[in-house]
C-alpha atoms as a PDB file:
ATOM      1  CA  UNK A   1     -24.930  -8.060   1.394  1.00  0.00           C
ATOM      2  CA  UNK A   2     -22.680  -5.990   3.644  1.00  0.00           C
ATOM      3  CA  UNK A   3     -20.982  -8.762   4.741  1.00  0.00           C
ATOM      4  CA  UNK A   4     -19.752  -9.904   1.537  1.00  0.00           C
ATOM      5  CA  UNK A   5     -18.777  -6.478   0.628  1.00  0.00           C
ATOM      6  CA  UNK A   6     -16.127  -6.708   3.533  1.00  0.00           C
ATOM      7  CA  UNK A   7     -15.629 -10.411   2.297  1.00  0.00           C
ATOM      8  CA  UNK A   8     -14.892  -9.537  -1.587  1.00  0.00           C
ATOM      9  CA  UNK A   9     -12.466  -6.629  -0.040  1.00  0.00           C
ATOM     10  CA  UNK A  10     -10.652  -9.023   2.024  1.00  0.00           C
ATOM     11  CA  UNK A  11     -10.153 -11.535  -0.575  1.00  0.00           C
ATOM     12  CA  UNK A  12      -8.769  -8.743  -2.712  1.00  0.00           C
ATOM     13  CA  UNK A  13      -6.791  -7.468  -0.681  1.00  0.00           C
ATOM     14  CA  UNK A  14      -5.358 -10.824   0.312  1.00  0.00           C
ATOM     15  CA  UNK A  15      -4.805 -11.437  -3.824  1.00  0.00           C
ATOM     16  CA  UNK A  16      -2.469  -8.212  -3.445  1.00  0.00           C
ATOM     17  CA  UNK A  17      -5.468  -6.220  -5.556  1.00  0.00           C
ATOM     18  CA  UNK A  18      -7.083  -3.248  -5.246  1.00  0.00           C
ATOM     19  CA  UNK A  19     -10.454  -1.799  -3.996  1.00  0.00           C
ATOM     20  CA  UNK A  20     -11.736   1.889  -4.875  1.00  0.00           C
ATOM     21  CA  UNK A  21     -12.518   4.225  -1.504  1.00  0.00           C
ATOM     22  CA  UNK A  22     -16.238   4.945  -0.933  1.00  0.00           C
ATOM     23  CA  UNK A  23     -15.300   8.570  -0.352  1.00  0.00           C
ATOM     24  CA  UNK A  24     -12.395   9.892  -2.989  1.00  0.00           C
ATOM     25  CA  UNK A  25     -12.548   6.757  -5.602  1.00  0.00           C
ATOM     26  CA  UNK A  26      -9.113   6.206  -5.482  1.00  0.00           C
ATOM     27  CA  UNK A  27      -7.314   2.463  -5.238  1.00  0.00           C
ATOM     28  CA  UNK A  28      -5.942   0.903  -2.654  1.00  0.00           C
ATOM     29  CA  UNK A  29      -4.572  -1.806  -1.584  1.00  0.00           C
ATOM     30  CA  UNK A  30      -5.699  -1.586   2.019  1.00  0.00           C
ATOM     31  CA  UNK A  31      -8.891   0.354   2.958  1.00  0.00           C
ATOM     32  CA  UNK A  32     -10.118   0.511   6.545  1.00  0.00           C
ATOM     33  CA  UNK A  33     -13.588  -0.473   7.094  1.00  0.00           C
ATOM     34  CA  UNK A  34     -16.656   1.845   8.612  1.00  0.00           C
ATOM     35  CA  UNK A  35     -19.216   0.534  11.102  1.00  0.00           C
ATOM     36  CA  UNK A  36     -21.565   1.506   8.006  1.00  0.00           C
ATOM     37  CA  UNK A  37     -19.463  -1.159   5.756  1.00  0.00           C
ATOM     38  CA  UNK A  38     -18.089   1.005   3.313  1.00  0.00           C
ATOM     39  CA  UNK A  39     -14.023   1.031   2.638  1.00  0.00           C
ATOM     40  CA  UNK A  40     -12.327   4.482   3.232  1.00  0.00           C
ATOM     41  CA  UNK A  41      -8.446   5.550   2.779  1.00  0.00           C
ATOM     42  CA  UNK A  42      -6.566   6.881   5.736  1.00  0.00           C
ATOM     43  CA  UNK A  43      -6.823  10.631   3.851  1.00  0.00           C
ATOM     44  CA  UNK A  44     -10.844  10.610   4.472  1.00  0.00           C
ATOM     45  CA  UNK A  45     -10.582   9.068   7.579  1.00  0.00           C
ATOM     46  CA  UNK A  46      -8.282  12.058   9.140  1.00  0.00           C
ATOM     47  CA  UNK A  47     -10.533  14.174   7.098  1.00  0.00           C
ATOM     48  CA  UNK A  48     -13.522  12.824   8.945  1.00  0.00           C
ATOM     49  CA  UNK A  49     -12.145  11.016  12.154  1.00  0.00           C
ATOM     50  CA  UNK A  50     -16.074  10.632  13.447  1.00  0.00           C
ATOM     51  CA  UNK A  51     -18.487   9.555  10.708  1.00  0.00           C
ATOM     52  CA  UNK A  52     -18.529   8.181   7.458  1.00  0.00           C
ATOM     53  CA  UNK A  53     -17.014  10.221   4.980  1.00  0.00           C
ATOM     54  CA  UNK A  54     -19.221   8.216   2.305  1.00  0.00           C
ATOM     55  CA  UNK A  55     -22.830   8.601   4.204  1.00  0.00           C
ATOM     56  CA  UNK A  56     -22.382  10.993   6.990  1.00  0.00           C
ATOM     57  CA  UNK A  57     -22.848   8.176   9.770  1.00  0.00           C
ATOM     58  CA  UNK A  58     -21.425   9.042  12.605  1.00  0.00           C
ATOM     59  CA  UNK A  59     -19.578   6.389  14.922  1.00  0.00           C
ATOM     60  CA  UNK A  60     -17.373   5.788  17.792  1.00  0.00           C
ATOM     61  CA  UNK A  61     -13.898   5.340  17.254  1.00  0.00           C
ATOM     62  CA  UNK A  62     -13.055   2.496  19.153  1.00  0.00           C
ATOM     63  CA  UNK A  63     -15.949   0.607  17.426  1.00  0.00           C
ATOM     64  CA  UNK A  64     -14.008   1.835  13.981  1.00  0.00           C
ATOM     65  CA  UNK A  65     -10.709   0.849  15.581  1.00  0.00           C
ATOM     66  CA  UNK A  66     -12.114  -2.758  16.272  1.00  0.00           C
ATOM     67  CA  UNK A  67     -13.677  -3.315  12.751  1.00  0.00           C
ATOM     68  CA  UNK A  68     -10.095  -3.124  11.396  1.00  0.00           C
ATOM     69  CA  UNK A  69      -8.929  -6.026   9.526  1.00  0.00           C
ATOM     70  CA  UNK A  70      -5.835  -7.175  10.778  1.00  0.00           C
ATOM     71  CA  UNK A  71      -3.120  -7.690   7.590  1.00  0.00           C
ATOM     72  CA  UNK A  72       0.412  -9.165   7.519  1.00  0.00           C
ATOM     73  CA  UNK A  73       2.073  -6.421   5.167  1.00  0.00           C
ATOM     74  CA  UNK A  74       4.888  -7.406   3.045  1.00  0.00           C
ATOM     75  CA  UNK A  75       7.009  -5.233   1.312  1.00  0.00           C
ATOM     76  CA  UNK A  76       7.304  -6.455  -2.374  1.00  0.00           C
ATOM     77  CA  UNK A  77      10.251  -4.932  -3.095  1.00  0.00           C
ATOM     78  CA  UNK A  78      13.614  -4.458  -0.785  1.00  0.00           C
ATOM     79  CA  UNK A  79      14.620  -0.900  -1.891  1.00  0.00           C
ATOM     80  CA  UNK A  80      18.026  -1.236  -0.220  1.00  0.00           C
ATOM     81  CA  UNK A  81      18.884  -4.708  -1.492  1.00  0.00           C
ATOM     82  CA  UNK A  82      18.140  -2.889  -5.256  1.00  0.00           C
ATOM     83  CA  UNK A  83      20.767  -0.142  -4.332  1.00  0.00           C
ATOM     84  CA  UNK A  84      22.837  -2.089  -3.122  1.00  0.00           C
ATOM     85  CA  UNK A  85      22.962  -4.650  -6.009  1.00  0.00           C
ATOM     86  CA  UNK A  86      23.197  -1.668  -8.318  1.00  0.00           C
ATOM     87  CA  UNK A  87      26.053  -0.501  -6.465  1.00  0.00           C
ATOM     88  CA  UNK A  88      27.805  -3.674  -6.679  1.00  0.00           C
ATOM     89  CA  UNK A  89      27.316  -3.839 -10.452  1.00  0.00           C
ATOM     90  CA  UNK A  90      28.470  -0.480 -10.943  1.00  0.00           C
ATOM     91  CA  UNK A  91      31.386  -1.259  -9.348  1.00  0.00           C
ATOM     92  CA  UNK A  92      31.851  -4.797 -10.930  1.00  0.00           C
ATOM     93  CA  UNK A  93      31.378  -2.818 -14.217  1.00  0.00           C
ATOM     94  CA  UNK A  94      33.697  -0.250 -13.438  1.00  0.00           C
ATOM     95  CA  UNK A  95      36.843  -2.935 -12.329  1.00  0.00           C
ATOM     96  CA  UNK A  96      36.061  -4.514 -15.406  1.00  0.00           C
ATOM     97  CA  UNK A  97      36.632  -1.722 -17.600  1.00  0.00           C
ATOM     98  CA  UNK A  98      39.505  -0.795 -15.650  1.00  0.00           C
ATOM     99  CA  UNK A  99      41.434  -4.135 -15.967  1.00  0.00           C
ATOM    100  CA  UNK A 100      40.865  -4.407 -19.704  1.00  0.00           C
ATOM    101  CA  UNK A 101      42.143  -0.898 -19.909  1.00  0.00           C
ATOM    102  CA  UNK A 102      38.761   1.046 -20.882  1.00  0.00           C
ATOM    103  CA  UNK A 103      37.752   4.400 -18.939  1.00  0.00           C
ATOM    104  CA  UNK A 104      34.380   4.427 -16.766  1.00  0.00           C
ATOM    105  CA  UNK A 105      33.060   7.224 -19.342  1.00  0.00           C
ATOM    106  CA  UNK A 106      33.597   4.763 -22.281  1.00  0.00           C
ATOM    107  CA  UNK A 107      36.463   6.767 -24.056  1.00  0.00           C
END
């Protein structure tokens, strides 16, 4: 059972959907995973860097540390490309006004 709990995560994950922390109930993307299989954000792990924050199971860390899942992150959106192909159309905008003889305020 515990092993397709980390399976079902993995696959959601993977599908770019989200999975509910075992301590604070909020949704993630990416979780890490306890010895004790259960799927806690990085805020309740710094919040309890030795046991579960879910059942109070305390662990090593390097046995937490290898349990990881390892994840090629993608961002889904390039931020900078946005501004600057917002710039760009500002400015395209702007030349265009200017050439047919409007003002960049619209007046």
């Amino acid at each position: 059972a515990q092993l397709q709990m980390a399976r079902n995560f993995m696959n959601r994950a993977v599908m770019m959907e989200t999975t509910s922390c075992s301590v604070c109930a909020q949704s993630f993307q990416i979780l890490a995973l306890t010895p004790c299989v259960h799927f806690v954000c990085s805020d309740c792990v710094e919040l309890h860097p030795k046991k579960c924050g879910a059942c109070g199971e305390t662990y090593d860390v390097d046995d937490f540390q290898l349990l990881q899942p390892g994840f090629d992150t993608q961002w889904q959106w390039n931020l900078e490309g946005e501004k600057r192909e917002r710039k760009a159309k500002i400015q395209m905008s702007e030349a265009l006004r200017q050439s047919i003889g409007g003002t960049p305020n619209g007046g």
